[in-house]
PDB file of N, CA and C in Angstrom:
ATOM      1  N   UNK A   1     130.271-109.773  88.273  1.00  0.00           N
ATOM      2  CA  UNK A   1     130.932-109.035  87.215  1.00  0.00           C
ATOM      3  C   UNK A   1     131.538-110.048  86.253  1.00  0.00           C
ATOM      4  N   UNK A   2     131.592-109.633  85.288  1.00  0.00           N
ATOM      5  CA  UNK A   2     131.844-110.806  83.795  1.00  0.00           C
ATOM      6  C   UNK A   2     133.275-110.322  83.474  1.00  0.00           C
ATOM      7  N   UNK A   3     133.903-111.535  82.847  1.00  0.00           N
ATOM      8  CA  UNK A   3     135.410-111.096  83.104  1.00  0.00           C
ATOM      9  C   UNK A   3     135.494-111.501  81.195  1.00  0.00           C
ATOM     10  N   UNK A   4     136.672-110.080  80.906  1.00  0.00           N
ATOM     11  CA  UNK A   4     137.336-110.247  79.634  1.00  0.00           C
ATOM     12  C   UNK A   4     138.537-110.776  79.577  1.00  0.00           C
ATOM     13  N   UNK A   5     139.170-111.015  78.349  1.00  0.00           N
ATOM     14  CA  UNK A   5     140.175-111.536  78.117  1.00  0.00           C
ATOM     15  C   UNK A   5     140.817-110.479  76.810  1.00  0.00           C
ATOM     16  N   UNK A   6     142.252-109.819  77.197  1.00  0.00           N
ATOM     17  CA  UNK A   6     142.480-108.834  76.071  1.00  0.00           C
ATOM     18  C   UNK A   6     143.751-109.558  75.400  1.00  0.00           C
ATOM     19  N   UNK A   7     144.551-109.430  74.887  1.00  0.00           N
ATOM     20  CA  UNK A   7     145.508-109.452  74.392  1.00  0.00           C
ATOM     21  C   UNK A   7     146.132-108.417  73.961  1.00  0.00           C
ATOM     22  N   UNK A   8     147.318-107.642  74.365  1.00  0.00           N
ATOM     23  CA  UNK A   8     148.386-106.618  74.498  1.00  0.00           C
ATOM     24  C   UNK A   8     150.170-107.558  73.849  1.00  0.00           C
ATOM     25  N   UNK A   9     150.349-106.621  72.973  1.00  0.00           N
ATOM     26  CA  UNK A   9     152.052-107.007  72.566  1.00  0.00           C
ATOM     27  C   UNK A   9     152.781-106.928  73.850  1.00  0.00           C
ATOM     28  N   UNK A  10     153.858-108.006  73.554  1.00  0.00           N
ATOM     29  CA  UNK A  10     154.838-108.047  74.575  1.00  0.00           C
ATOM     30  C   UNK A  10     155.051-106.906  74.926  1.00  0.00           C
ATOM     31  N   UNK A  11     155.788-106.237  74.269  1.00  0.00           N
ATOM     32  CA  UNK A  11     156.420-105.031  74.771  1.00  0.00           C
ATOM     33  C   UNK A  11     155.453-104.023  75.612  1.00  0.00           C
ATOM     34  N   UNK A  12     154.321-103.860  75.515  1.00  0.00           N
ATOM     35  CA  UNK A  12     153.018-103.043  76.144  1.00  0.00           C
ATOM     36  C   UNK A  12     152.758-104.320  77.157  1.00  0.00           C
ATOM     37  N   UNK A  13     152.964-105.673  77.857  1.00  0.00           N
ATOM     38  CA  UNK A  13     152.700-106.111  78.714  1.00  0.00           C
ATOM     39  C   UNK A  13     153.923-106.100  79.565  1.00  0.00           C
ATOM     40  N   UNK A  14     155.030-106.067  79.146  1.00  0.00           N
ATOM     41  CA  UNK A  14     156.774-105.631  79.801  1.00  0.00           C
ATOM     42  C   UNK A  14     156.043-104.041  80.502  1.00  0.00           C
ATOM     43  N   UNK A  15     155.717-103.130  80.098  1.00  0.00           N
ATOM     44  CA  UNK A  15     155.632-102.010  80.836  1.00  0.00           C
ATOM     45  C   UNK A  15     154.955-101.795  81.930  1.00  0.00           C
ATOM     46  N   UNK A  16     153.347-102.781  81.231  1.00  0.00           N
ATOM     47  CA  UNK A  16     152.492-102.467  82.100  1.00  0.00           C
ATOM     48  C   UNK A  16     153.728-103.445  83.956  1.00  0.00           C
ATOM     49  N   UNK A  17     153.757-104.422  83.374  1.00  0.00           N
ATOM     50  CA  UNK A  17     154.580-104.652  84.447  1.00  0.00           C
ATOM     51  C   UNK A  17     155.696-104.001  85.659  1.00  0.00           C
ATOM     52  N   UNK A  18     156.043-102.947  84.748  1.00  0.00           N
ATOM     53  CA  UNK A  18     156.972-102.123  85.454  1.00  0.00           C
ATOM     54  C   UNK A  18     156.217-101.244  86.449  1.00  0.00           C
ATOM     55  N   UNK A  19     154.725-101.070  85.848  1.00  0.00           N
ATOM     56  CA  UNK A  19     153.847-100.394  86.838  1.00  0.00           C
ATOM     57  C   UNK A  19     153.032-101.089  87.451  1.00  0.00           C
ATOM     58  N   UNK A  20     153.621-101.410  88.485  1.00  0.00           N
ATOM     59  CA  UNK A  20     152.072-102.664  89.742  1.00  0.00           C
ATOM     60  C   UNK A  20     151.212-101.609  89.864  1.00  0.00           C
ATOM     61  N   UNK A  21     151.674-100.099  90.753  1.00  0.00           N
ATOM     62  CA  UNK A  21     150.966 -99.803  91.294  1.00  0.00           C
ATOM     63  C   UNK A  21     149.588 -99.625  90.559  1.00  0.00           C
ATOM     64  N   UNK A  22     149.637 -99.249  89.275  1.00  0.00           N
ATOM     65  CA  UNK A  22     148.324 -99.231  88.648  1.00  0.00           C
ATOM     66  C   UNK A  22     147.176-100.331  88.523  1.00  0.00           C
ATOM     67  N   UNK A  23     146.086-100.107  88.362  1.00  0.00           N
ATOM     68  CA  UNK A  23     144.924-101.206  88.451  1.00  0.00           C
ATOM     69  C   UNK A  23     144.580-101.285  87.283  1.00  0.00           C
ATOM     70  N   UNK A  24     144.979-101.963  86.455  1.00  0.00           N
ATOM     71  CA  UNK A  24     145.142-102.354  84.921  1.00  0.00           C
ATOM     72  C   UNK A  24     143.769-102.701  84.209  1.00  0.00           C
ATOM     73  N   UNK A  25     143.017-103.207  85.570  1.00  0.00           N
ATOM     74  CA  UNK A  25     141.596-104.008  84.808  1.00  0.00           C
ATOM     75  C   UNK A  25     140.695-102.193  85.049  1.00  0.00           C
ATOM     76  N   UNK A  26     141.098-101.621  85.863  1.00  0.00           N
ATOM     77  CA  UNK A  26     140.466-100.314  86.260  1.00  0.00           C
ATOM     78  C   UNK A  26     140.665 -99.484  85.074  1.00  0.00           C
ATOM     79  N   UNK A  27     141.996 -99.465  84.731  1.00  0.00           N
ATOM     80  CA  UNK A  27     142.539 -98.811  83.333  1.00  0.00           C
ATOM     81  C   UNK A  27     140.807 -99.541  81.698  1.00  0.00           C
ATOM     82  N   UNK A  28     141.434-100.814  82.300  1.00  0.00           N
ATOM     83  CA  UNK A  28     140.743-101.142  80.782  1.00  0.00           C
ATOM     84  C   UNK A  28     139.185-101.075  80.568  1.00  0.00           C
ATOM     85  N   UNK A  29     138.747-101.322  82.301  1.00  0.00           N
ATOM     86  CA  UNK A  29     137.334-101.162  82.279  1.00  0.00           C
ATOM     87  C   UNK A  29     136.078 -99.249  81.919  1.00  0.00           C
ATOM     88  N   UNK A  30     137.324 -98.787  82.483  1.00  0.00           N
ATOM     89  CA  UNK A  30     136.972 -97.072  81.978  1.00  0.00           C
ATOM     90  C   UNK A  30     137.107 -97.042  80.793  1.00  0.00           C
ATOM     91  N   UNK A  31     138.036 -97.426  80.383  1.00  0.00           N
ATOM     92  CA  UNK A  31     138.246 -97.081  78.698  1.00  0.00           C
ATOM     93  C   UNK A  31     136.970 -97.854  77.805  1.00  0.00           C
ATOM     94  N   UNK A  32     136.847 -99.247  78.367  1.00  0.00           N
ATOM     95  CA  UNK A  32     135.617 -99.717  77.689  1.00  0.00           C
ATOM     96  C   UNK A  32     133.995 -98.905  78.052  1.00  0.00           C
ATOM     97  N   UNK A  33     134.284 -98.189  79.124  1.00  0.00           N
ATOM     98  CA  UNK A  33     132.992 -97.665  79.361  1.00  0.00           C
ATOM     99  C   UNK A  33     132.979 -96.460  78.661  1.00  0.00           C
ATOM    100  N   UNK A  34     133.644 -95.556  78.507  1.00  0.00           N
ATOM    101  CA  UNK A  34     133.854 -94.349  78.016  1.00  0.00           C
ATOM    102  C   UNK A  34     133.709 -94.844  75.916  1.00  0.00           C
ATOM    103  N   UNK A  35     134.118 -95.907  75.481  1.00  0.00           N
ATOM    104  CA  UNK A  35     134.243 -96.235  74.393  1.00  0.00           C
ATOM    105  C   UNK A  35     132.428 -96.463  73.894  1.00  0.00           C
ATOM    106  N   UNK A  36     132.131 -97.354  74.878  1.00  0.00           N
ATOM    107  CA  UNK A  36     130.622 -97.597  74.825  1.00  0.00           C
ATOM    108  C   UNK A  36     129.626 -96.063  75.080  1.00  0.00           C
ATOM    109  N   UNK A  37     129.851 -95.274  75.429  1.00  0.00           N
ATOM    110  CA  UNK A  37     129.436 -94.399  76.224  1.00  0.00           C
ATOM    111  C   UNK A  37     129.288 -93.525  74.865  1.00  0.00           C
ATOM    112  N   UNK A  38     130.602 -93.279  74.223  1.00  0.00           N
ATOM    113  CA  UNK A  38     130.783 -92.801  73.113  1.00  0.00           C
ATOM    114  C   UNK A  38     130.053 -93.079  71.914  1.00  0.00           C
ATOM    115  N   UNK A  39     130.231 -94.125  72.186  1.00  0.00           N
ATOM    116  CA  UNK A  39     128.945 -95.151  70.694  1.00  0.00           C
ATOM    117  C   UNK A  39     127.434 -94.682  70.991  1.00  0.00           C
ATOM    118  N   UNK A  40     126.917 -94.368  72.238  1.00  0.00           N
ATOM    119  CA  UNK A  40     125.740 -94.566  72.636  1.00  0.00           C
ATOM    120  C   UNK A  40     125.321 -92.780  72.061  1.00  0.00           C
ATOM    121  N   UNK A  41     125.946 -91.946  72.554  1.00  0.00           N
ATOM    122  CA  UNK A  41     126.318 -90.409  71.995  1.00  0.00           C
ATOM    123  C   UNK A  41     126.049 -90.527  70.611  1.00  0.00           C
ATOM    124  N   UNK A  42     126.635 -90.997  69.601  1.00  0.00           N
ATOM    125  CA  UNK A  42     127.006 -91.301  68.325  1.00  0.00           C
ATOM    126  C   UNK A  42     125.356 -91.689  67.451  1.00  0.00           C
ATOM    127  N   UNK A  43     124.960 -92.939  68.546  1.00  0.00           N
ATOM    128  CA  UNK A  43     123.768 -93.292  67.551  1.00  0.00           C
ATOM    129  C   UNK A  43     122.646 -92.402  68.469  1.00  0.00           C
ATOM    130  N   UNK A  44     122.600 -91.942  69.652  1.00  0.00           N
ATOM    131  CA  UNK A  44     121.657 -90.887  69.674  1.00  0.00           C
ATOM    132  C   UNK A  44     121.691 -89.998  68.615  1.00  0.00           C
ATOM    133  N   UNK A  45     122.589 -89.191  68.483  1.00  0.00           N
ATOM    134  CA  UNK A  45     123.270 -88.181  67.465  1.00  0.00           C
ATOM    135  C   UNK A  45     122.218 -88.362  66.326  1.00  0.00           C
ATOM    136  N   UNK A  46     122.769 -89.639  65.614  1.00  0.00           N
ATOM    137  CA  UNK A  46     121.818 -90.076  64.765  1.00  0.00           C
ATOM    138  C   UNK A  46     120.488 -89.959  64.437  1.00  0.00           C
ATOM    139  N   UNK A  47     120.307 -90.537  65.439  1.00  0.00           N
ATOM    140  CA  UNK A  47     118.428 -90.483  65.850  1.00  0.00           C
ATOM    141  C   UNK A  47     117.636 -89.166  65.648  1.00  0.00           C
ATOM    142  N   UNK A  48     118.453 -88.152  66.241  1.00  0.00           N
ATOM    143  CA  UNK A  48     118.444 -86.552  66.682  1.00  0.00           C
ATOM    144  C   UNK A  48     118.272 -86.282  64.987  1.00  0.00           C
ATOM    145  N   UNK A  49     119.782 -86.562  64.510  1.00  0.00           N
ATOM    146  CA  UNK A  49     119.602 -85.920  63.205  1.00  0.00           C
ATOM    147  C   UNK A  49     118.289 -86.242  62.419  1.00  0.00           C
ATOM    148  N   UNK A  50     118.373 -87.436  62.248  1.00  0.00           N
ATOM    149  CA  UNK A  50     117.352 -88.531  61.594  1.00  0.00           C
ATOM    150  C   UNK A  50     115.576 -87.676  61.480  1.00  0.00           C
ATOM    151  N   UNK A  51     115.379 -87.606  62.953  1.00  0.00           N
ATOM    152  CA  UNK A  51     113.954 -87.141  63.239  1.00  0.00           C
ATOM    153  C   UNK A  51     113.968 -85.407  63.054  1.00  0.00           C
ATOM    154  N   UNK A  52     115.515 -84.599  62.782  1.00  0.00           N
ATOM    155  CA  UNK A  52     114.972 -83.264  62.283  1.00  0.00           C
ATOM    156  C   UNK A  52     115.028 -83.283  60.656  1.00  0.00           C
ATOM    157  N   UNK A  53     115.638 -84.316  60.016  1.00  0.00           N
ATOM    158  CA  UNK A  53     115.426 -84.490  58.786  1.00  0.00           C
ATOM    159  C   UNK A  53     114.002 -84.469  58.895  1.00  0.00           C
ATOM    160  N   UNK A  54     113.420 -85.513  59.272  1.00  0.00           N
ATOM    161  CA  UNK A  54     111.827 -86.094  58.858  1.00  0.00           C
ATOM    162  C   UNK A  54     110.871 -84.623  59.840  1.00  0.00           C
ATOM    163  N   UNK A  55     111.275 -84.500  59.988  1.00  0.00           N
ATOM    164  CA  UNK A  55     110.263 -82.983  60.612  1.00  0.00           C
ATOM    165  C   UNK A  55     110.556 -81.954  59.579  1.00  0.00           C
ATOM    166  N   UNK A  56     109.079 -81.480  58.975  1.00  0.00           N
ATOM    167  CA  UNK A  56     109.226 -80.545  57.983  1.00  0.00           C
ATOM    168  C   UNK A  56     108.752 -79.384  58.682  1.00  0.00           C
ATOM    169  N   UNK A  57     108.255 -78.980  59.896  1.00  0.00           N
ATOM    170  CA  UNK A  57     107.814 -78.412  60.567  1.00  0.00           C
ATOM    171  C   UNK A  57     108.851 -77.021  60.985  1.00  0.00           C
ATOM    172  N   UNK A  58     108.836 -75.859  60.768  1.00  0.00           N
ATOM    173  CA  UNK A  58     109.550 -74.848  61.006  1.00  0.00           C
ATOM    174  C   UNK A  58     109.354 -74.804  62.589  1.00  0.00           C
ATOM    175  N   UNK A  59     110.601 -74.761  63.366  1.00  0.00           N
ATOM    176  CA  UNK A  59     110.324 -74.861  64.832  1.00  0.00           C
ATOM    177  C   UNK A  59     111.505 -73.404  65.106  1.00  0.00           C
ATOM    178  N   UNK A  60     111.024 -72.739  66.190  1.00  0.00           N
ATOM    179  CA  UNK A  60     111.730 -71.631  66.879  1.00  0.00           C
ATOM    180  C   UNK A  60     111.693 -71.974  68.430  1.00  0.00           C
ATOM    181  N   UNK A  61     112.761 -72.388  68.854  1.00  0.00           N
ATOM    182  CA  UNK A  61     113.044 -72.685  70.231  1.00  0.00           C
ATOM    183  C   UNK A  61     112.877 -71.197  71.226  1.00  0.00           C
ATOM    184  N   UNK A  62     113.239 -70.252  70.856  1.00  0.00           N
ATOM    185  CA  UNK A  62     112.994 -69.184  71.708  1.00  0.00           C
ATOM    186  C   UNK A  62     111.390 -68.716  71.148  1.00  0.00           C
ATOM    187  N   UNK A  63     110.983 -68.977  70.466  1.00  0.00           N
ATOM    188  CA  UNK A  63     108.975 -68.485  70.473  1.00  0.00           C
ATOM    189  C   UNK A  63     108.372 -70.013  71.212  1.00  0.00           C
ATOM    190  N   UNK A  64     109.505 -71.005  71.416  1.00  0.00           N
ATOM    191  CA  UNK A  64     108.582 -72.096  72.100  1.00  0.00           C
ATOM    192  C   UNK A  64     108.541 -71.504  73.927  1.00  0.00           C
ATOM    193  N   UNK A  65     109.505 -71.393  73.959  1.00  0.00           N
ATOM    194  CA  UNK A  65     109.929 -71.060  75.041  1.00  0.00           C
ATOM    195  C   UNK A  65     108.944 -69.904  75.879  1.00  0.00           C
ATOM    196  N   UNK A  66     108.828 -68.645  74.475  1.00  0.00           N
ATOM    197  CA  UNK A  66     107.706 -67.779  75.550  1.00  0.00           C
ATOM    198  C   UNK A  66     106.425 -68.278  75.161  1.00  0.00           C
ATOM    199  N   UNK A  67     105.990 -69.072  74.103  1.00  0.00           N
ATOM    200  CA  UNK A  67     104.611 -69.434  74.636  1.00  0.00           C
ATOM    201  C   UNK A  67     104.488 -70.529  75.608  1.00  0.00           C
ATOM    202  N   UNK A  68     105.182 -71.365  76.044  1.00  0.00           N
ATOM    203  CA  UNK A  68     104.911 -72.089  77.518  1.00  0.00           C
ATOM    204  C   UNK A  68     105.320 -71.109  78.540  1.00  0.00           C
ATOM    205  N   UNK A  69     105.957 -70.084  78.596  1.00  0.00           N
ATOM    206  CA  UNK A  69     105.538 -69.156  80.067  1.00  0.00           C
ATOM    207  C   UNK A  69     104.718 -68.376  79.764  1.00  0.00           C
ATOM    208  N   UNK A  70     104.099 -67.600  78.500  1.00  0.00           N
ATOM    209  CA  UNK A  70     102.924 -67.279  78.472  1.00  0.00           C
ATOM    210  C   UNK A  70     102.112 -68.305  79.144  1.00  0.00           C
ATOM    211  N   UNK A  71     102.121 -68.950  78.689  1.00  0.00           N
ATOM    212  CA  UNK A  71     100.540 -70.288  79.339  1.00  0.00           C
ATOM    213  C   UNK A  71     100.631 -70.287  80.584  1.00  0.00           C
ATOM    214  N   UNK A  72     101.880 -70.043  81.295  1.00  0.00           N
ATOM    215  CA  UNK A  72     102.171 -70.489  82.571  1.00  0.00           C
ATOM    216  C   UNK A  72     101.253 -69.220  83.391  1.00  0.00           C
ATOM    217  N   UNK A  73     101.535 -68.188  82.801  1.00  0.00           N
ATOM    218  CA  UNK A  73     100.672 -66.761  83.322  1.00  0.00           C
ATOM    219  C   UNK A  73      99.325 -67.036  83.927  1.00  0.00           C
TER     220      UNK A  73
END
């Protein structure tokens, strides 16, 4: 595992101190995953939008839907 280095104001490293019991790198490592996680959402999003722009194609999700269980018949 690869190790960061953050920097926090005094006063936000005085507190965290007051709390041992917490796992601080546990704190920061969720938050970075959830942050990344978020970004990854974001430029899918994108992509999503992107490719129904460029589709000029009229699509109906419920007539897609019964012609693949028609076929399935």
């Amino acid at each position: 595992m690869g190790n960061v280095t953050i920097r926090v104001p005094e006063e936000l490293k005085r507190q965290m101190k007051r709390f041992k019991h917490i796992n601080w790198s546990e704190v920061a490592r969720r938050a970075f995953e959830d942050a990344a996680r978020r970004e990854e959402m974001l430029k899918a999003a994108e992509v999503i939008k992107r490719l129904r722009m460029e589709s000029q194609a009229e699509w109906n999700g419920a007539e897609e839907i019964r012609k693949w269980r028609n076929a399935a018949r």
